[in-house]
N, C-alpha and C. Protein backbone atom coordinates (compact mmCIF):
# COMPACT_ATOMS: atom_id res chain seq x y z
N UNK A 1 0.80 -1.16 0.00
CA UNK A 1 0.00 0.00 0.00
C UNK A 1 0.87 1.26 0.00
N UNK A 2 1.92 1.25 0.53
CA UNK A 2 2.55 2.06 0.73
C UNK A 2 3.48 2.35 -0.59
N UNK A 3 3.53 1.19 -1.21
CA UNK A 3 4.26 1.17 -2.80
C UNK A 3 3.28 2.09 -3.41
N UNK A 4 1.57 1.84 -3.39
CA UNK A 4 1.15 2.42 -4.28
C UNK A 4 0.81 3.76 -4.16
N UNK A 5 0.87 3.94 -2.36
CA UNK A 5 0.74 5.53 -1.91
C UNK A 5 1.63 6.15 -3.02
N UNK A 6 3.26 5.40 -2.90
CA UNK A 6 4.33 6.06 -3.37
C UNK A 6 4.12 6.70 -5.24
N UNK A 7 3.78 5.34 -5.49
CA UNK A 7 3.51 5.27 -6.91
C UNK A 7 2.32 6.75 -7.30
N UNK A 8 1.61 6.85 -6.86
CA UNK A 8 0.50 7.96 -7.02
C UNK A 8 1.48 8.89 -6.49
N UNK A 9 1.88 9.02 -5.42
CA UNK A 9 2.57 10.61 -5.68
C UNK A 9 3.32 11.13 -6.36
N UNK A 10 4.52 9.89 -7.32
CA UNK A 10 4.77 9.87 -7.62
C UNK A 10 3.99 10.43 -9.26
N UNK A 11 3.30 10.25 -9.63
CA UNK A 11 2.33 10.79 -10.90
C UNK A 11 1.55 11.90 -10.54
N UNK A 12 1.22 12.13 -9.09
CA UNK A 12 1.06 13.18 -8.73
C UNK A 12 2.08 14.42 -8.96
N UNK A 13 3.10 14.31 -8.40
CA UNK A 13 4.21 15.19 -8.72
C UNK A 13 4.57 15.71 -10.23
N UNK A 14 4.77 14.50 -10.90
CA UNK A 14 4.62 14.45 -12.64
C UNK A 14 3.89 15.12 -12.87
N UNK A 15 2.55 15.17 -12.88
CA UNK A 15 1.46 15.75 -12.97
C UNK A 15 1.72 17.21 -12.97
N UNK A 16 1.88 17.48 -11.77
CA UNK A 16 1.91 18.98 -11.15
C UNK A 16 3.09 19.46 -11.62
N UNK A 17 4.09 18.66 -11.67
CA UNK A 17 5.20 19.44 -13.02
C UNK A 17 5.05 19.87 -14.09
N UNK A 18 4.26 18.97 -15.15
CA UNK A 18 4.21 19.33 -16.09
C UNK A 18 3.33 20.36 -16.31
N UNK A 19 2.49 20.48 -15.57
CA UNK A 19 1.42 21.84 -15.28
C UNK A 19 1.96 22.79 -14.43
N UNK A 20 3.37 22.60 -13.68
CA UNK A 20 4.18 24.04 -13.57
C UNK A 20 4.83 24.55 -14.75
N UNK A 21 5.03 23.75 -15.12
CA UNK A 21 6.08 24.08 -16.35
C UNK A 21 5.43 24.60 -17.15
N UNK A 22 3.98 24.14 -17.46
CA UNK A 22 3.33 24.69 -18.69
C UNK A 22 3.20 26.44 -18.45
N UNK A 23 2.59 26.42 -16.82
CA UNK A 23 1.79 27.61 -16.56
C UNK A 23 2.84 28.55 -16.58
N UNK A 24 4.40 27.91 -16.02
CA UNK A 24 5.85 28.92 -16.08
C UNK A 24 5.38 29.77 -17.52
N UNK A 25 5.68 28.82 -18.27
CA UNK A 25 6.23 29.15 -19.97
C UNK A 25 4.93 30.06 -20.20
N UNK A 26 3.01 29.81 -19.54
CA UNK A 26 2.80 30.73 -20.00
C UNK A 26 2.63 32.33 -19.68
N UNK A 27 3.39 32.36 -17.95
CA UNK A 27 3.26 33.10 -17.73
C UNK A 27 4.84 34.04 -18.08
N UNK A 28 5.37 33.54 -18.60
CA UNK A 28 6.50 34.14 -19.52
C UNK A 28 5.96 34.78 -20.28
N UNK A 29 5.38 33.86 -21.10
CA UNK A 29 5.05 34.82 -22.57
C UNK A 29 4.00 35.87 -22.38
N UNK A 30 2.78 35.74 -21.54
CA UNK A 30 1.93 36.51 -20.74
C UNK A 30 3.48 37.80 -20.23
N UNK A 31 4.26 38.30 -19.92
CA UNK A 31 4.94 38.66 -19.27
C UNK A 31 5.64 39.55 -20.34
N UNK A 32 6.12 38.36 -21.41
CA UNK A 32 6.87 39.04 -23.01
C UNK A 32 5.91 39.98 -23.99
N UNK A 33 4.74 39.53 -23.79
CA UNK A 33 3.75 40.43 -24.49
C UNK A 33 3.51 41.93 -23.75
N UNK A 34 3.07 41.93 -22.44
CA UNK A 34 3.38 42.66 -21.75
C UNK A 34 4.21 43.85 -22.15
N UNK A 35 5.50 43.07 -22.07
CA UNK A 35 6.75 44.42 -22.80
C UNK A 35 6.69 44.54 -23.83
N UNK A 36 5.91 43.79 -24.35
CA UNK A 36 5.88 44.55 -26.12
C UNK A 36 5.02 45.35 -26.40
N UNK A 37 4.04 45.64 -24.90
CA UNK A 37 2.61 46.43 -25.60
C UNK A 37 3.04 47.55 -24.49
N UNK A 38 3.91 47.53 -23.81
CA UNK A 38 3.86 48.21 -22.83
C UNK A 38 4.89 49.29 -23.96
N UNK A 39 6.30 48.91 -24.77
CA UNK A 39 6.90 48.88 -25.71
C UNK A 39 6.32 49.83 -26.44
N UNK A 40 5.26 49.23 -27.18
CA UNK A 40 4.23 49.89 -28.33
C UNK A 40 3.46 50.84 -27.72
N UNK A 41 3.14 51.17 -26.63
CA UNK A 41 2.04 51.80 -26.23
C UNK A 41 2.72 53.33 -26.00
N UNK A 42 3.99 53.02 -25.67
CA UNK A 42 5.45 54.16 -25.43
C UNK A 42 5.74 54.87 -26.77
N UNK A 43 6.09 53.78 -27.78
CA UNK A 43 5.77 54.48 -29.16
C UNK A 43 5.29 55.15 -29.06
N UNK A 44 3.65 54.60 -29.39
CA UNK A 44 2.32 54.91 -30.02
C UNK A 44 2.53 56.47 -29.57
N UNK A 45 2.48 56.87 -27.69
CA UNK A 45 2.62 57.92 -27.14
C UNK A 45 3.80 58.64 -27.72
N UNK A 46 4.79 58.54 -27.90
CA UNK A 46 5.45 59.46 -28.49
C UNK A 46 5.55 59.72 -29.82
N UNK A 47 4.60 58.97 -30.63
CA UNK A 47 4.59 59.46 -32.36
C UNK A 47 3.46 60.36 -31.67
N UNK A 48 2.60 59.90 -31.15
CA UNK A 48 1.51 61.07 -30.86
C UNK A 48 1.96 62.27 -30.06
N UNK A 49 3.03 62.77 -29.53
CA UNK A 49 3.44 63.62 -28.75
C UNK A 49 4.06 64.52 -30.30
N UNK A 50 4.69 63.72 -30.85
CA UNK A 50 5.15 64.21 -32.00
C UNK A 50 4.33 65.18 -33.13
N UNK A 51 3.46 64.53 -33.11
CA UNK A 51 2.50 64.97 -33.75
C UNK A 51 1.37 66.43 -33.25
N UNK A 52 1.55 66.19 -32.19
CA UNK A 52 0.47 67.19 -31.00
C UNK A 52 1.70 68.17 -31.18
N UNK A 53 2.87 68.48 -31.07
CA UNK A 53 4.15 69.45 -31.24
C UNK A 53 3.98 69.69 -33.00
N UNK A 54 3.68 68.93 -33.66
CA UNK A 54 4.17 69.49 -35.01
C UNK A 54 2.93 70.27 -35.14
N UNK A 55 1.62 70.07 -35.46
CA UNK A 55 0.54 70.66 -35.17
C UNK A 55 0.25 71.77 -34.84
N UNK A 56 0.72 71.71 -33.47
CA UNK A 56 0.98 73.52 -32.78
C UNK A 56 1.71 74.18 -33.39
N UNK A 57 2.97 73.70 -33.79
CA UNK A 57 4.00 74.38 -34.41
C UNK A 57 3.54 74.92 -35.92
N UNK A 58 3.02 74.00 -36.51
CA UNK A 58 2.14 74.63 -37.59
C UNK A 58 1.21 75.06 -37.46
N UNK A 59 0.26 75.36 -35.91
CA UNK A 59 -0.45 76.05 -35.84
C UNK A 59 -0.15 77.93 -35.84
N UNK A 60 0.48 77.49 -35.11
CA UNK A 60 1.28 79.05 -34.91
C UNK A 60 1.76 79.75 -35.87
N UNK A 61 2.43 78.84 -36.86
CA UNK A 61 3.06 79.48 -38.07
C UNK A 61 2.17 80.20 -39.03
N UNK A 62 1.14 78.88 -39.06
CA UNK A 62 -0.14 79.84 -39.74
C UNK A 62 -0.78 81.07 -39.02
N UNK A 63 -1.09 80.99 -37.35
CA UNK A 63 -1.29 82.32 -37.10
C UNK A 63 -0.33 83.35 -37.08
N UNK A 64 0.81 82.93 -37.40
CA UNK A 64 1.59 84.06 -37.79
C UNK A 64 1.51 84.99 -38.77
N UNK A 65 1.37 83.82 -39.83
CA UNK A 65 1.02 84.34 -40.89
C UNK A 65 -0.26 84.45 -41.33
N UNK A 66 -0.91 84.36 -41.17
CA UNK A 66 -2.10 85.24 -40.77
C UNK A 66 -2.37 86.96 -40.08
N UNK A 67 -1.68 86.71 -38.94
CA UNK A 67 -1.51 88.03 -38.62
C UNK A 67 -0.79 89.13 -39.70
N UNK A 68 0.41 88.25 -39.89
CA UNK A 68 1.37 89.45 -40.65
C UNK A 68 0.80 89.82 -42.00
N UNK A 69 -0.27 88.41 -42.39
CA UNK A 69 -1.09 89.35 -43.81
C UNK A 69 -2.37 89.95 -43.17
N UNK A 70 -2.82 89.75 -41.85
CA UNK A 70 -3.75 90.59 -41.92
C UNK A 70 -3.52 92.00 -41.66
N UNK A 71 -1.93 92.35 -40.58
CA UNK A 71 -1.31 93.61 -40.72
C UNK A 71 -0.85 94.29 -41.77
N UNK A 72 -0.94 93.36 -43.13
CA UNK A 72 -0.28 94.22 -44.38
C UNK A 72 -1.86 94.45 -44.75
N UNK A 73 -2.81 93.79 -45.02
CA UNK A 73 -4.10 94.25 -45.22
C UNK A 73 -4.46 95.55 -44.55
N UNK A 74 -4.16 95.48 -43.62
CA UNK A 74 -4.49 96.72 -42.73
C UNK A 74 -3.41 97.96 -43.26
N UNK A 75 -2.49 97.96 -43.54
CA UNK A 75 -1.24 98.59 -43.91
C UNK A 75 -1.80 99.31 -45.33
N UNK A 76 -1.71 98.43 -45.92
CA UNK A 76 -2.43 98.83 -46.98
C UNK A 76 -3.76 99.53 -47.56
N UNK A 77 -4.71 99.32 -46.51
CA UNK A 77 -6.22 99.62 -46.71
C UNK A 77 -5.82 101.08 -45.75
N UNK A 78 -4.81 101.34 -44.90
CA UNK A 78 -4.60 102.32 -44.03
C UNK A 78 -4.04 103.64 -45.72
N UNK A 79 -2.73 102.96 -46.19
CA UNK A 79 -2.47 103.66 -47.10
C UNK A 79 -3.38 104.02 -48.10
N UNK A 80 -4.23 103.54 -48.52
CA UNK A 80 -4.96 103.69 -49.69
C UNK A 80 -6.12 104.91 -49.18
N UNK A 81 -6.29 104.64 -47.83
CA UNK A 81 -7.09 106.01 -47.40
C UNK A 81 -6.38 107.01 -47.40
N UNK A 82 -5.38 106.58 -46.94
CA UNK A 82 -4.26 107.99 -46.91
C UNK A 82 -4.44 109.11 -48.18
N UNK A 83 -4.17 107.46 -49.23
CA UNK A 83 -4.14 108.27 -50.48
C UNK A 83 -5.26 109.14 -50.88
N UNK A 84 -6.19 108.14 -50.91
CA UNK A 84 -7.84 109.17 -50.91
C UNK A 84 -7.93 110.40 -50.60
N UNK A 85 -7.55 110.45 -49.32
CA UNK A 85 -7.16 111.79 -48.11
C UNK A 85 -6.68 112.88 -49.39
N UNK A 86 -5.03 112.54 -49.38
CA UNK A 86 -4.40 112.97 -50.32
C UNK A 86 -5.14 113.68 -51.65
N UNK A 87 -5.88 112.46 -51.97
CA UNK A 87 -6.14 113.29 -53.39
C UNK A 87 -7.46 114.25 -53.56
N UNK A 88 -8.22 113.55 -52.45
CA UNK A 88 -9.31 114.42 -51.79
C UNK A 88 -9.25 115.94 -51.28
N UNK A 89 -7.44 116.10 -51.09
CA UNK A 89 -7.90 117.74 -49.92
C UNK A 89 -7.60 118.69 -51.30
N UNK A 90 -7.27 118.71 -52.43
CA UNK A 90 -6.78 119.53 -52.97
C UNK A 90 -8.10 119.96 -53.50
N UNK A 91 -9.42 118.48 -53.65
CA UNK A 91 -10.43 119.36 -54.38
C UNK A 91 -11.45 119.76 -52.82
N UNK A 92 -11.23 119.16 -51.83
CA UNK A 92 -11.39 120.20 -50.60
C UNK A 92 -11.42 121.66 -50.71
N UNK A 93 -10.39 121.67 -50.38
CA UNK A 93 -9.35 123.31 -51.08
C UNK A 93 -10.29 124.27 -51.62
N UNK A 94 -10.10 123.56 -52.92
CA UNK A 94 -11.08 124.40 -53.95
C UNK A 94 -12.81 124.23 -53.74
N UNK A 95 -13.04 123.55 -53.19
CA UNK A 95 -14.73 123.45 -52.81
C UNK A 95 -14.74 123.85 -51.32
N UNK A 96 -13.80 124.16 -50.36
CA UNK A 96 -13.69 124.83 -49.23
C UNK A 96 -14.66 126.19 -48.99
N UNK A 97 -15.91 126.25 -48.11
CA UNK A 97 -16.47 127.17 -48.01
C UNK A 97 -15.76 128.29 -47.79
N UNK A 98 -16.28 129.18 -48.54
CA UNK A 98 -15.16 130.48 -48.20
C UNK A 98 -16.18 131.07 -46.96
N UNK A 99 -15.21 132.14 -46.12
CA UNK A 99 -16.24 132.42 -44.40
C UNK A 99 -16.89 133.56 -45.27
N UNK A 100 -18.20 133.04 -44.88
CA UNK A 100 -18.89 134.52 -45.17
C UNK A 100 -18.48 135.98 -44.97
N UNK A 101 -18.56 136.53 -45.95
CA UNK A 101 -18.29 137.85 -45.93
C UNK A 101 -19.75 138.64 -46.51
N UNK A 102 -19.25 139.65 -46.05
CA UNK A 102 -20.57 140.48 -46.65
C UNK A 102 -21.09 140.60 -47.80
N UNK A 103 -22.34 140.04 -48.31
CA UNK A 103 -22.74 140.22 -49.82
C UNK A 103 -23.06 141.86 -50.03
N UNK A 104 -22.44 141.51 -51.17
CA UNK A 104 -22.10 143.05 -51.96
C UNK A 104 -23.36 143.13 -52.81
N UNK A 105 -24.11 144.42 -52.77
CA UNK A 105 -25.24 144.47 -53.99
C UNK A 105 -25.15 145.35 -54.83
N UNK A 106 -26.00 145.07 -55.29
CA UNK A 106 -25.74 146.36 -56.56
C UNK A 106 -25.90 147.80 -55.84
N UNK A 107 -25.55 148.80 -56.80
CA UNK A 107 -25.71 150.28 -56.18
C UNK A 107 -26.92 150.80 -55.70
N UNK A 108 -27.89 150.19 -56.42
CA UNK A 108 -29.51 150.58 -56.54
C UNK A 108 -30.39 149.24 -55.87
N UNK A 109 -31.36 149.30 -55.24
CA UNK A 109 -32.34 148.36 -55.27
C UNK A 109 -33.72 148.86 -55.24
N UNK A 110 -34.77 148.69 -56.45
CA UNK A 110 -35.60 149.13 -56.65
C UNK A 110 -36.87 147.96 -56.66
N UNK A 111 -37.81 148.66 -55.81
CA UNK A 111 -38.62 147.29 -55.92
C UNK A 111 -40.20 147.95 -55.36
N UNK A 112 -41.03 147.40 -56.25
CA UNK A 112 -42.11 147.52 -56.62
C UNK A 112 -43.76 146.79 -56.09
N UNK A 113 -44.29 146.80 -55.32
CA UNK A 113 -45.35 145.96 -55.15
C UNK A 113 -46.92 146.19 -54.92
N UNK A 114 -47.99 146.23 -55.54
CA UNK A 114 -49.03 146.88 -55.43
C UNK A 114 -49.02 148.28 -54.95
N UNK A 115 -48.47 149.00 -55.86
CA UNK A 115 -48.73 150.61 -55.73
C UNK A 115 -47.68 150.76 -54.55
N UNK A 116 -46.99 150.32 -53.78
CA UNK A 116 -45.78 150.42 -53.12
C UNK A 116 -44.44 150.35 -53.26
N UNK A 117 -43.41 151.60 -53.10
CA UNK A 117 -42.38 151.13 -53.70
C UNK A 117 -41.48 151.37 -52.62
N UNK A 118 -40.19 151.18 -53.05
CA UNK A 118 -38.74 151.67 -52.18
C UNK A 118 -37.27 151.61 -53.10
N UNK A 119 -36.33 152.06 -52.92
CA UNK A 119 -35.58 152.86 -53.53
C UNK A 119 -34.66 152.83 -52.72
N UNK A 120 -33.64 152.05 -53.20
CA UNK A 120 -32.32 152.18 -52.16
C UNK A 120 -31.22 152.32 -52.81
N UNK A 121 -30.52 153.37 -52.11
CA UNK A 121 -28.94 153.43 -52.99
C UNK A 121 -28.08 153.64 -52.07
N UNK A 122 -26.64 153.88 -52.17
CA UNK A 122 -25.78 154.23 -51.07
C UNK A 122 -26.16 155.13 -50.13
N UNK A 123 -26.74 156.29 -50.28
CA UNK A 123 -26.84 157.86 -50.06
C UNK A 123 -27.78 157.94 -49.67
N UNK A 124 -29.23 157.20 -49.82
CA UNK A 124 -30.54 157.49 -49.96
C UNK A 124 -31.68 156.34 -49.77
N UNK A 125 -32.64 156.46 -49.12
CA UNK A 125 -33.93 155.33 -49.20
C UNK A 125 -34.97 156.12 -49.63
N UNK A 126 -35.75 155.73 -50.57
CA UNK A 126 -36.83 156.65 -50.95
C UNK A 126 -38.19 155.70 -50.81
N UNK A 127 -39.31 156.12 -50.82
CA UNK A 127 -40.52 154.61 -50.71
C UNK A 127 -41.57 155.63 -50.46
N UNK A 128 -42.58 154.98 -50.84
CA UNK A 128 -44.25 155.70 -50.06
C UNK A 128 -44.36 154.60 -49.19
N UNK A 129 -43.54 153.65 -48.48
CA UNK A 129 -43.81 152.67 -47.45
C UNK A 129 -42.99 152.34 -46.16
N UNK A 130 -43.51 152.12 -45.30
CA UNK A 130 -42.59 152.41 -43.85
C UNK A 130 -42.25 150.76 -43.58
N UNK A 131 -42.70 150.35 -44.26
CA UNK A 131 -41.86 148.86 -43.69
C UNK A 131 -41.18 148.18 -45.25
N UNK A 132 -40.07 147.50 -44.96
CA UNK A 132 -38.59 147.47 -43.81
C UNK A 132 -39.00 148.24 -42.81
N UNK A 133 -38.26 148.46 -42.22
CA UNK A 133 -37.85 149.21 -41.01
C UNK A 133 -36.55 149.70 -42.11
N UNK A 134 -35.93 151.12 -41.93
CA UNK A 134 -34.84 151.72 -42.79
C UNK A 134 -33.96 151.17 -41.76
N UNK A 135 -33.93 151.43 -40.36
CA UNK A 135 -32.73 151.55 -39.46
C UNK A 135 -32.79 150.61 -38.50
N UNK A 136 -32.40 149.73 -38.35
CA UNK A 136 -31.96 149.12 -37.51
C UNK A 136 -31.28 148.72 -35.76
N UNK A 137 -30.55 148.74 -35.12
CA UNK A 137 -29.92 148.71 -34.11
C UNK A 137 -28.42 149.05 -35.10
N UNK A 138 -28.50 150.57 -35.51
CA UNK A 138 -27.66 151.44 -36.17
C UNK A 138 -27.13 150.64 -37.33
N UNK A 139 -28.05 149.70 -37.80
CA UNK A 139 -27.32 149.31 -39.27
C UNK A 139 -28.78 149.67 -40.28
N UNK A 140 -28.21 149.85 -41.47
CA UNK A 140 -28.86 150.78 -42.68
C UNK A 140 -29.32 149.44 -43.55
N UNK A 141 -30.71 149.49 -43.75
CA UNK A 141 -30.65 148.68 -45.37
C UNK A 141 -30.16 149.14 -45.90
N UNK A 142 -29.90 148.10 -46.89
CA UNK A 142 -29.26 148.07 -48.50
C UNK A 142 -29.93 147.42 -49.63
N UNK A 143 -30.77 146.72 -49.19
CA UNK A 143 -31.67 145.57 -50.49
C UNK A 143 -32.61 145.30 -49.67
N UNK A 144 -34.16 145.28 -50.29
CA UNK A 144 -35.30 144.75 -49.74
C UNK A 144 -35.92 144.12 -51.26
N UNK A 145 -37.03 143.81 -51.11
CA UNK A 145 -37.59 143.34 -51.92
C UNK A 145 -39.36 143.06 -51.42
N UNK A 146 -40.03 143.59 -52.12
CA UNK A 146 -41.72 143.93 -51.73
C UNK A 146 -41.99 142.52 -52.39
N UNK A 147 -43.31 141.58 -51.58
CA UNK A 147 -44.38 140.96 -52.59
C UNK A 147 -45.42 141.19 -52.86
N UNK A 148 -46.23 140.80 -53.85
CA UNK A 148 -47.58 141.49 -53.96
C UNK A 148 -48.87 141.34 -53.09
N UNK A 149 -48.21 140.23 -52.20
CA UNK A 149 -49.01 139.97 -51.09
C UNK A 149 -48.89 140.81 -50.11
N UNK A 150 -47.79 141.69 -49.92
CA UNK A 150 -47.50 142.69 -48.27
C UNK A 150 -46.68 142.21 -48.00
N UNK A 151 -45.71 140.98 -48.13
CA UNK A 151 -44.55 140.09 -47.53
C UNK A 151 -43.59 141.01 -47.99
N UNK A 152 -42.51 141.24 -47.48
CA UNK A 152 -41.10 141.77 -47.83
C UNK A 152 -39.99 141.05 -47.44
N UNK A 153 -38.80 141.14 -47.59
CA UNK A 153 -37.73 140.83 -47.29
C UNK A 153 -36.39 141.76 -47.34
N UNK A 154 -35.37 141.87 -45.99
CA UNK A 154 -34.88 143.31 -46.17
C UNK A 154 -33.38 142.52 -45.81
N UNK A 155 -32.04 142.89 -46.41
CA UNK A 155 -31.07 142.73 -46.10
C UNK A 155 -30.77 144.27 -45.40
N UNK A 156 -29.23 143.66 -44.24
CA UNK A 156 -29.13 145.11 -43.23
C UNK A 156 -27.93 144.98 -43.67
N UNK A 157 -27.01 146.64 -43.28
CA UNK A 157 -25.45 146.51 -43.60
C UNK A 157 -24.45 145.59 -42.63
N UNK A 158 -25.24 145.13 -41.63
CA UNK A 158 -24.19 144.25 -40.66
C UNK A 158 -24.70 142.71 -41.11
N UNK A 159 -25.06 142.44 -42.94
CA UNK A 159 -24.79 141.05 -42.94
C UNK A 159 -26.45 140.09 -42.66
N UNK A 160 -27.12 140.92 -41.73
CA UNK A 160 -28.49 140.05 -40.98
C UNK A 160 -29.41 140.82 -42.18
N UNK A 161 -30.44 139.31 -41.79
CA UNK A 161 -31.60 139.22 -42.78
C UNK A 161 -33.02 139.31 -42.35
N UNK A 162 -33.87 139.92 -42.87
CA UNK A 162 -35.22 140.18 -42.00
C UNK A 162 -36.40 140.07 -42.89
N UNK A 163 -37.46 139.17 -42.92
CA UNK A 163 -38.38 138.85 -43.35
C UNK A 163 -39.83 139.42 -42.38
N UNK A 164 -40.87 139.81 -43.01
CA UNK A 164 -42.57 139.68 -42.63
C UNK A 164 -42.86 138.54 -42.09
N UNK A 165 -43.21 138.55 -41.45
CA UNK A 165 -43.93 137.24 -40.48
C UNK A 165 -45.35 137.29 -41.14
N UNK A 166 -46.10 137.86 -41.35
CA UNK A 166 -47.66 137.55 -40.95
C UNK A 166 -47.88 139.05 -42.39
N UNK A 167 -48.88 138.45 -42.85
CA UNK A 167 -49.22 139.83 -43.62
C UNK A 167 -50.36 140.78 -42.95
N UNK A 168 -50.63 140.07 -42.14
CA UNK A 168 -51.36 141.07 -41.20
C UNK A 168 -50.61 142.19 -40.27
N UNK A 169 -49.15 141.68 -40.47
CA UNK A 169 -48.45 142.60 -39.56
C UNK A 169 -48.16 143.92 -40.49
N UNK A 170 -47.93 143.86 -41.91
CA UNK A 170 -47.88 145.05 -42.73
C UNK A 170 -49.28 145.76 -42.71
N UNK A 171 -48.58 147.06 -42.24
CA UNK A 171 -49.86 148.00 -42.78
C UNK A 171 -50.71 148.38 -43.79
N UNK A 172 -51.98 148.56 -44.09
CA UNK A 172 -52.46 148.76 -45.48
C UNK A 172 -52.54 150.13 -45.67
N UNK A 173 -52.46 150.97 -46.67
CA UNK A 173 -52.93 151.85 -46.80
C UNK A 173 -54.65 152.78 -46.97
């Protein structure tokens, strides 16, 4: 009995060897794969690191250039007003309001309106009619002009202009 105890442990042992040995070898290769993915995975990460750097780097380049043509755009669209400017002030210049100065009239102003007249010259106002007003706050007409309605209109020597409001405000004769 004791032979055959022996004998069985004996195949027992066998046994359990050959199923160390197997599980060794596969936990080797379980182990070798391991470093090869662990290996690859190190790659993988640094082609991709590579790539995430080239990217930016060509990101930037393009916003570089980008900027520097959108500053010549600007450069340019700046100059071209310039130029405008430029070619614009000379006919400025000449279309430049001149400052009012005093309009000059003729020597005479004669003017006529339903049997009403007036008569103005340097020297003299003549009229069978009291409105204008001749005098002012010490400035003199120089040009009026009667309508046939009673409306008038009177230039003064200091430049100011004076119109009828209301034809009810002219007197009738």
């Amino acid at each position: 009995m004791n032979a055959a105890i022996e004998q069985r442990d004996r195949e027992a042992e066998e046994i359990m060897r050959e199923k160390h040995d197997r599980y060794t070898k596969m936990i080797k290769k379980v182990e070798s794969n391991t470093g090869m993915l662990r290996s690859n995975m190190n790659n993988l990460l640094a082609d991709r690191d590579k790539r995430v750097a080239r990217m930016e780097q060509e990101m930037k380049e393009q916003q570089a250039a980008h900027q520097a043509e959108l500053k010549k755009t600007k450069q340019e669209e700046q100059r071209r007003r310039e130029k405008e400017e430029r070619e614009k002030a000379p006919q400025r210049q000449r279309q430049a309001p001149v400052a009012a100065k005093k309009t000059e009239f003729a020597l005479y102003s004669l003017t006529i309106a339903n049997g009403n007249y007036m008569c103005i010259n340097q020297k003299l106002i003549q009229g069978n009619c009291t409105y204008p007003a001749r005098c002012q706050d010490s400035t003199w007409i120089i040009a009026a002009s009667l309508g046939d309605d009673g409306t008038w209109i009177a230039a003064y020597s200091d430049g100011r202009w004076e119109r009828s409001s209301l034809q009810a405000d002219i007197p009738t004769s």
